[in-house]
N, C-alpha and C. Protein backbone atom coordinates (compact mmCIF):
# COMPACT_ATOMS: atom_id res chain seq x y z
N UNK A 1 8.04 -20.25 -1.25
CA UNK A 1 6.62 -19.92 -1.27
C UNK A 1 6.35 -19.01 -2.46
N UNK A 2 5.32 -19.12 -3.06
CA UNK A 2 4.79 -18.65 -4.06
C UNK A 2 3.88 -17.03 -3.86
N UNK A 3 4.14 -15.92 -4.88
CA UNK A 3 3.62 -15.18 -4.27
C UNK A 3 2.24 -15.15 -4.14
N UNK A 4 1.35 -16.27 -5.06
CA UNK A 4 0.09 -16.03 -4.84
C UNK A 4 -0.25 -16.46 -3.14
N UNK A 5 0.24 -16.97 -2.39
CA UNK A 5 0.00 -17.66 -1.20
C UNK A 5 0.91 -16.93 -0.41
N UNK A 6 1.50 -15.80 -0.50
CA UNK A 6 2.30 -14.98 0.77
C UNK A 6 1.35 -14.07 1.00
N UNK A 7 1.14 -13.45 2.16
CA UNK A 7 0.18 -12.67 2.65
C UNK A 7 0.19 -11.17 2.80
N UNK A 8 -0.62 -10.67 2.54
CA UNK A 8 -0.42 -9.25 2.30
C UNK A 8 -0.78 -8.73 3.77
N UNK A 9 -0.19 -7.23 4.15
CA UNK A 9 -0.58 -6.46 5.05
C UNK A 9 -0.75 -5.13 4.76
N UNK A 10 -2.00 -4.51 5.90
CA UNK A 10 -1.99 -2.87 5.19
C UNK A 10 -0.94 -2.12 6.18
N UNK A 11 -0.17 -1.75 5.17
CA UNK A 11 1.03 -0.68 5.63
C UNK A 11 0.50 0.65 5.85
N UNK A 12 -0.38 1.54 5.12
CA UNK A 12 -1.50 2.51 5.79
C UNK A 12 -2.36 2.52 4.92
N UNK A 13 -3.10 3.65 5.12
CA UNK A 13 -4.45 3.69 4.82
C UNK A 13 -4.54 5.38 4.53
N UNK A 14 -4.97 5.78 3.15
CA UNK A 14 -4.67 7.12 3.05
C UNK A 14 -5.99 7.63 2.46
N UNK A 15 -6.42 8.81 2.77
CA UNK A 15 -7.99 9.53 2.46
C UNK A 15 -7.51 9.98 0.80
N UNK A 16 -6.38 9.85 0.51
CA UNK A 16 -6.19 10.63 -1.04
C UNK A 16 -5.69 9.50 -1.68
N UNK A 17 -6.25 9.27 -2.66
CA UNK A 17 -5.99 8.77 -3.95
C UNK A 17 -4.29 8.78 -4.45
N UNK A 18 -3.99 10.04 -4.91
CA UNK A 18 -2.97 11.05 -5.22
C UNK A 18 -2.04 10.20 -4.25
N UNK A 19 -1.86 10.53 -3.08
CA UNK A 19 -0.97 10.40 -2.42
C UNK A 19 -0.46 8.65 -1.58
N UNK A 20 -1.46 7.82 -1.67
CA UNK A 20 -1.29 6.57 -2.02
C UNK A 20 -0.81 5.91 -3.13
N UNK A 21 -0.88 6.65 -4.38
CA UNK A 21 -0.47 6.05 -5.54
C UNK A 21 1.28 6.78 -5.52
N UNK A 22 1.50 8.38 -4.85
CA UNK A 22 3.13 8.64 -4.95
C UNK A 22 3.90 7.48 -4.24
N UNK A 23 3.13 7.16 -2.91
CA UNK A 23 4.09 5.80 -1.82
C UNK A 23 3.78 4.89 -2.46
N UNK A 24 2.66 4.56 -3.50
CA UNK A 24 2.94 3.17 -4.11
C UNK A 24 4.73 3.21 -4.70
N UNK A 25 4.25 4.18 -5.69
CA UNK A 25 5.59 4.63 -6.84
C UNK A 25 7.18 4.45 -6.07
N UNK A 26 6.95 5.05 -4.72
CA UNK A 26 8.23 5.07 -3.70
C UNK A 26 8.84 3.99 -3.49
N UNK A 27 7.59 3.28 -2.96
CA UNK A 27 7.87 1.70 -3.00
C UNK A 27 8.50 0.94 -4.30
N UNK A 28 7.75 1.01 -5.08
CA UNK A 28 8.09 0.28 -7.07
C UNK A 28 9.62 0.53 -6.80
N UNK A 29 10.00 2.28 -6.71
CA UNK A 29 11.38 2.67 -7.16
C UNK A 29 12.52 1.73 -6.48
N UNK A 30 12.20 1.28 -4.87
CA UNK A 30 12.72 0.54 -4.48
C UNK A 30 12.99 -0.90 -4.18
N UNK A 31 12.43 -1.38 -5.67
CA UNK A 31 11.92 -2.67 -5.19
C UNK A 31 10.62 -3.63 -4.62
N UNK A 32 10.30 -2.61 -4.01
CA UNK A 32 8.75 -3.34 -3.06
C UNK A 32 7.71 -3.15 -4.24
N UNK A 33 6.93 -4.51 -4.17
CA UNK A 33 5.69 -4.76 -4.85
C UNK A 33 4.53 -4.10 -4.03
N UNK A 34 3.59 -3.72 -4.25
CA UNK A 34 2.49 -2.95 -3.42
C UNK A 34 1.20 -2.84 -4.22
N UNK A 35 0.45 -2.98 -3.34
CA UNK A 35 -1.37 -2.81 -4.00
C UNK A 35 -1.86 -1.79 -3.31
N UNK A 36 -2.77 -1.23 -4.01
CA UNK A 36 -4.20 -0.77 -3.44
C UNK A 36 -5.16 -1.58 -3.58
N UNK A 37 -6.04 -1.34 -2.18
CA UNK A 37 -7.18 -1.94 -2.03
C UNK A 37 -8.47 -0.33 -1.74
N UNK A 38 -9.26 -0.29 -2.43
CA UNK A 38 -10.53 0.47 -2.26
C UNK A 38 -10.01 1.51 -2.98
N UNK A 39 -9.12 1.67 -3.58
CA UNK A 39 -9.65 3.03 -4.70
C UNK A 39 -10.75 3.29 -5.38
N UNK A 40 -11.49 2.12 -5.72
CA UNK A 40 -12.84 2.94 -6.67
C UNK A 40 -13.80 3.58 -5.73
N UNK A 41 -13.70 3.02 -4.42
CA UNK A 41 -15.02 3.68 -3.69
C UNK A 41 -14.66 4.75 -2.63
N UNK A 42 -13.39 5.23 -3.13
CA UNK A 42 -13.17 6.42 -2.18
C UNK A 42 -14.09 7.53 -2.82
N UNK A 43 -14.98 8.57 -1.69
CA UNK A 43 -15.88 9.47 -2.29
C UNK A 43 -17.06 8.80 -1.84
N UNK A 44 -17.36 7.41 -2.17
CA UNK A 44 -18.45 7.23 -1.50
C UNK A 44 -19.16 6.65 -0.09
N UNK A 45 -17.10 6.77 0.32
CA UNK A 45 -17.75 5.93 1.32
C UNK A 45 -16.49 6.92 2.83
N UNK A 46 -16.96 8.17 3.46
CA UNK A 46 -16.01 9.38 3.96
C UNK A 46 -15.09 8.62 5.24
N UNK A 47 -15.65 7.02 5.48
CA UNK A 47 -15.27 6.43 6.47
C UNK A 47 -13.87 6.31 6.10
N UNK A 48 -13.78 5.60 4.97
CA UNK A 48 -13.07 4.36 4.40
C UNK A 48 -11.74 5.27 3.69
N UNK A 49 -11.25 4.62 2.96
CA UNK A 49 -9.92 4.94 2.35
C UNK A 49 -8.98 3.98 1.42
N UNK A 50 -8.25 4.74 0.90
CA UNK A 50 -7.21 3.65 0.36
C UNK A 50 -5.90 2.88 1.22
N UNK A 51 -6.23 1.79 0.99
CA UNK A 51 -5.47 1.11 1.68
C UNK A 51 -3.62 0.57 0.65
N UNK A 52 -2.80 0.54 1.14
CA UNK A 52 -1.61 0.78 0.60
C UNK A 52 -1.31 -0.78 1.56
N UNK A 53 -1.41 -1.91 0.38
CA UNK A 53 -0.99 -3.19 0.86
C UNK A 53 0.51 -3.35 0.16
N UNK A 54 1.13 -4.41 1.22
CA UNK A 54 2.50 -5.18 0.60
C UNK A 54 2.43 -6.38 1.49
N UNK A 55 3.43 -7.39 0.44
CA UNK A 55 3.62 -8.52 1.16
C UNK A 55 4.30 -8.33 3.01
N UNK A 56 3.89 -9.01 3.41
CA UNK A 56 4.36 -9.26 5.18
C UNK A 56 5.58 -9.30 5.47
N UNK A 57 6.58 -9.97 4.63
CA UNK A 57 8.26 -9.86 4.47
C UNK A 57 8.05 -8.71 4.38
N UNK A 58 7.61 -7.53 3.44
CA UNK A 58 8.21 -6.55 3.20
C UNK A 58 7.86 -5.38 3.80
N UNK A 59 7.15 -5.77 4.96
CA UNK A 59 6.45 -4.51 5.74
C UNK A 59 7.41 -3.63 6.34
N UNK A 60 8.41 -4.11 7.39
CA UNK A 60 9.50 -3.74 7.88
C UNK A 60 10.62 -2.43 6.75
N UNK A 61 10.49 -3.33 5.97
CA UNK A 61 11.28 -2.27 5.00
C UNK A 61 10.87 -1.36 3.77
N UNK A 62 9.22 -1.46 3.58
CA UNK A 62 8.58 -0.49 3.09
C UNK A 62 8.39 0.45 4.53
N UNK A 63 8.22 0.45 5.45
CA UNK A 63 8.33 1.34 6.40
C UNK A 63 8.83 2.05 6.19
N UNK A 64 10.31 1.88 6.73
CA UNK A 64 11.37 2.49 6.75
C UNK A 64 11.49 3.30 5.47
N UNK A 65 11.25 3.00 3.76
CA UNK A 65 11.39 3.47 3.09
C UNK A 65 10.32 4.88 3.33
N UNK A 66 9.25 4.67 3.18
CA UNK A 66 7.84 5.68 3.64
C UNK A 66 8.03 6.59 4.57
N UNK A 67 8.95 6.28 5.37
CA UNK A 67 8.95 7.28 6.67
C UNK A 67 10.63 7.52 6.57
N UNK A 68 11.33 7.76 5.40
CA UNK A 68 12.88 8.24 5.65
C UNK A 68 12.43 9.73 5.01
């Protein structure tokens, strides 16, 4: 399967900018590919947040990385 067609999931969801982009980096160091979704409209919107996506294979073991 191709990665445009594997499915992403949100692994969390963080009120800071800053600190979604260090667990992106955590992730990179180890391998895992990862997105943000809604960084530009954090600030305008106090609900919402950044969301810290990865592919669905790799949820299990970006976990584990995030929370060691």
């Amino acid at each position: 399967m191709s990665r445009e067609k594997e499915r992403t999931v949100t692994l969390h969801i963080y009120t800071d900018l800053y600190q979604a982009k260090m667990m992106q980096d955590k992730l990179k160091e180890n391998g895992i590919d990862s997105f943000l979704n809604d960084e530009n409209v954090l600030g305008m919107d106090p609900v919402g947040g950044v969301e810290l996506r990865v592919f669905e294979k790799d949820k299990e073991s970006a976990e584990k990385i995030l929370h060691a």
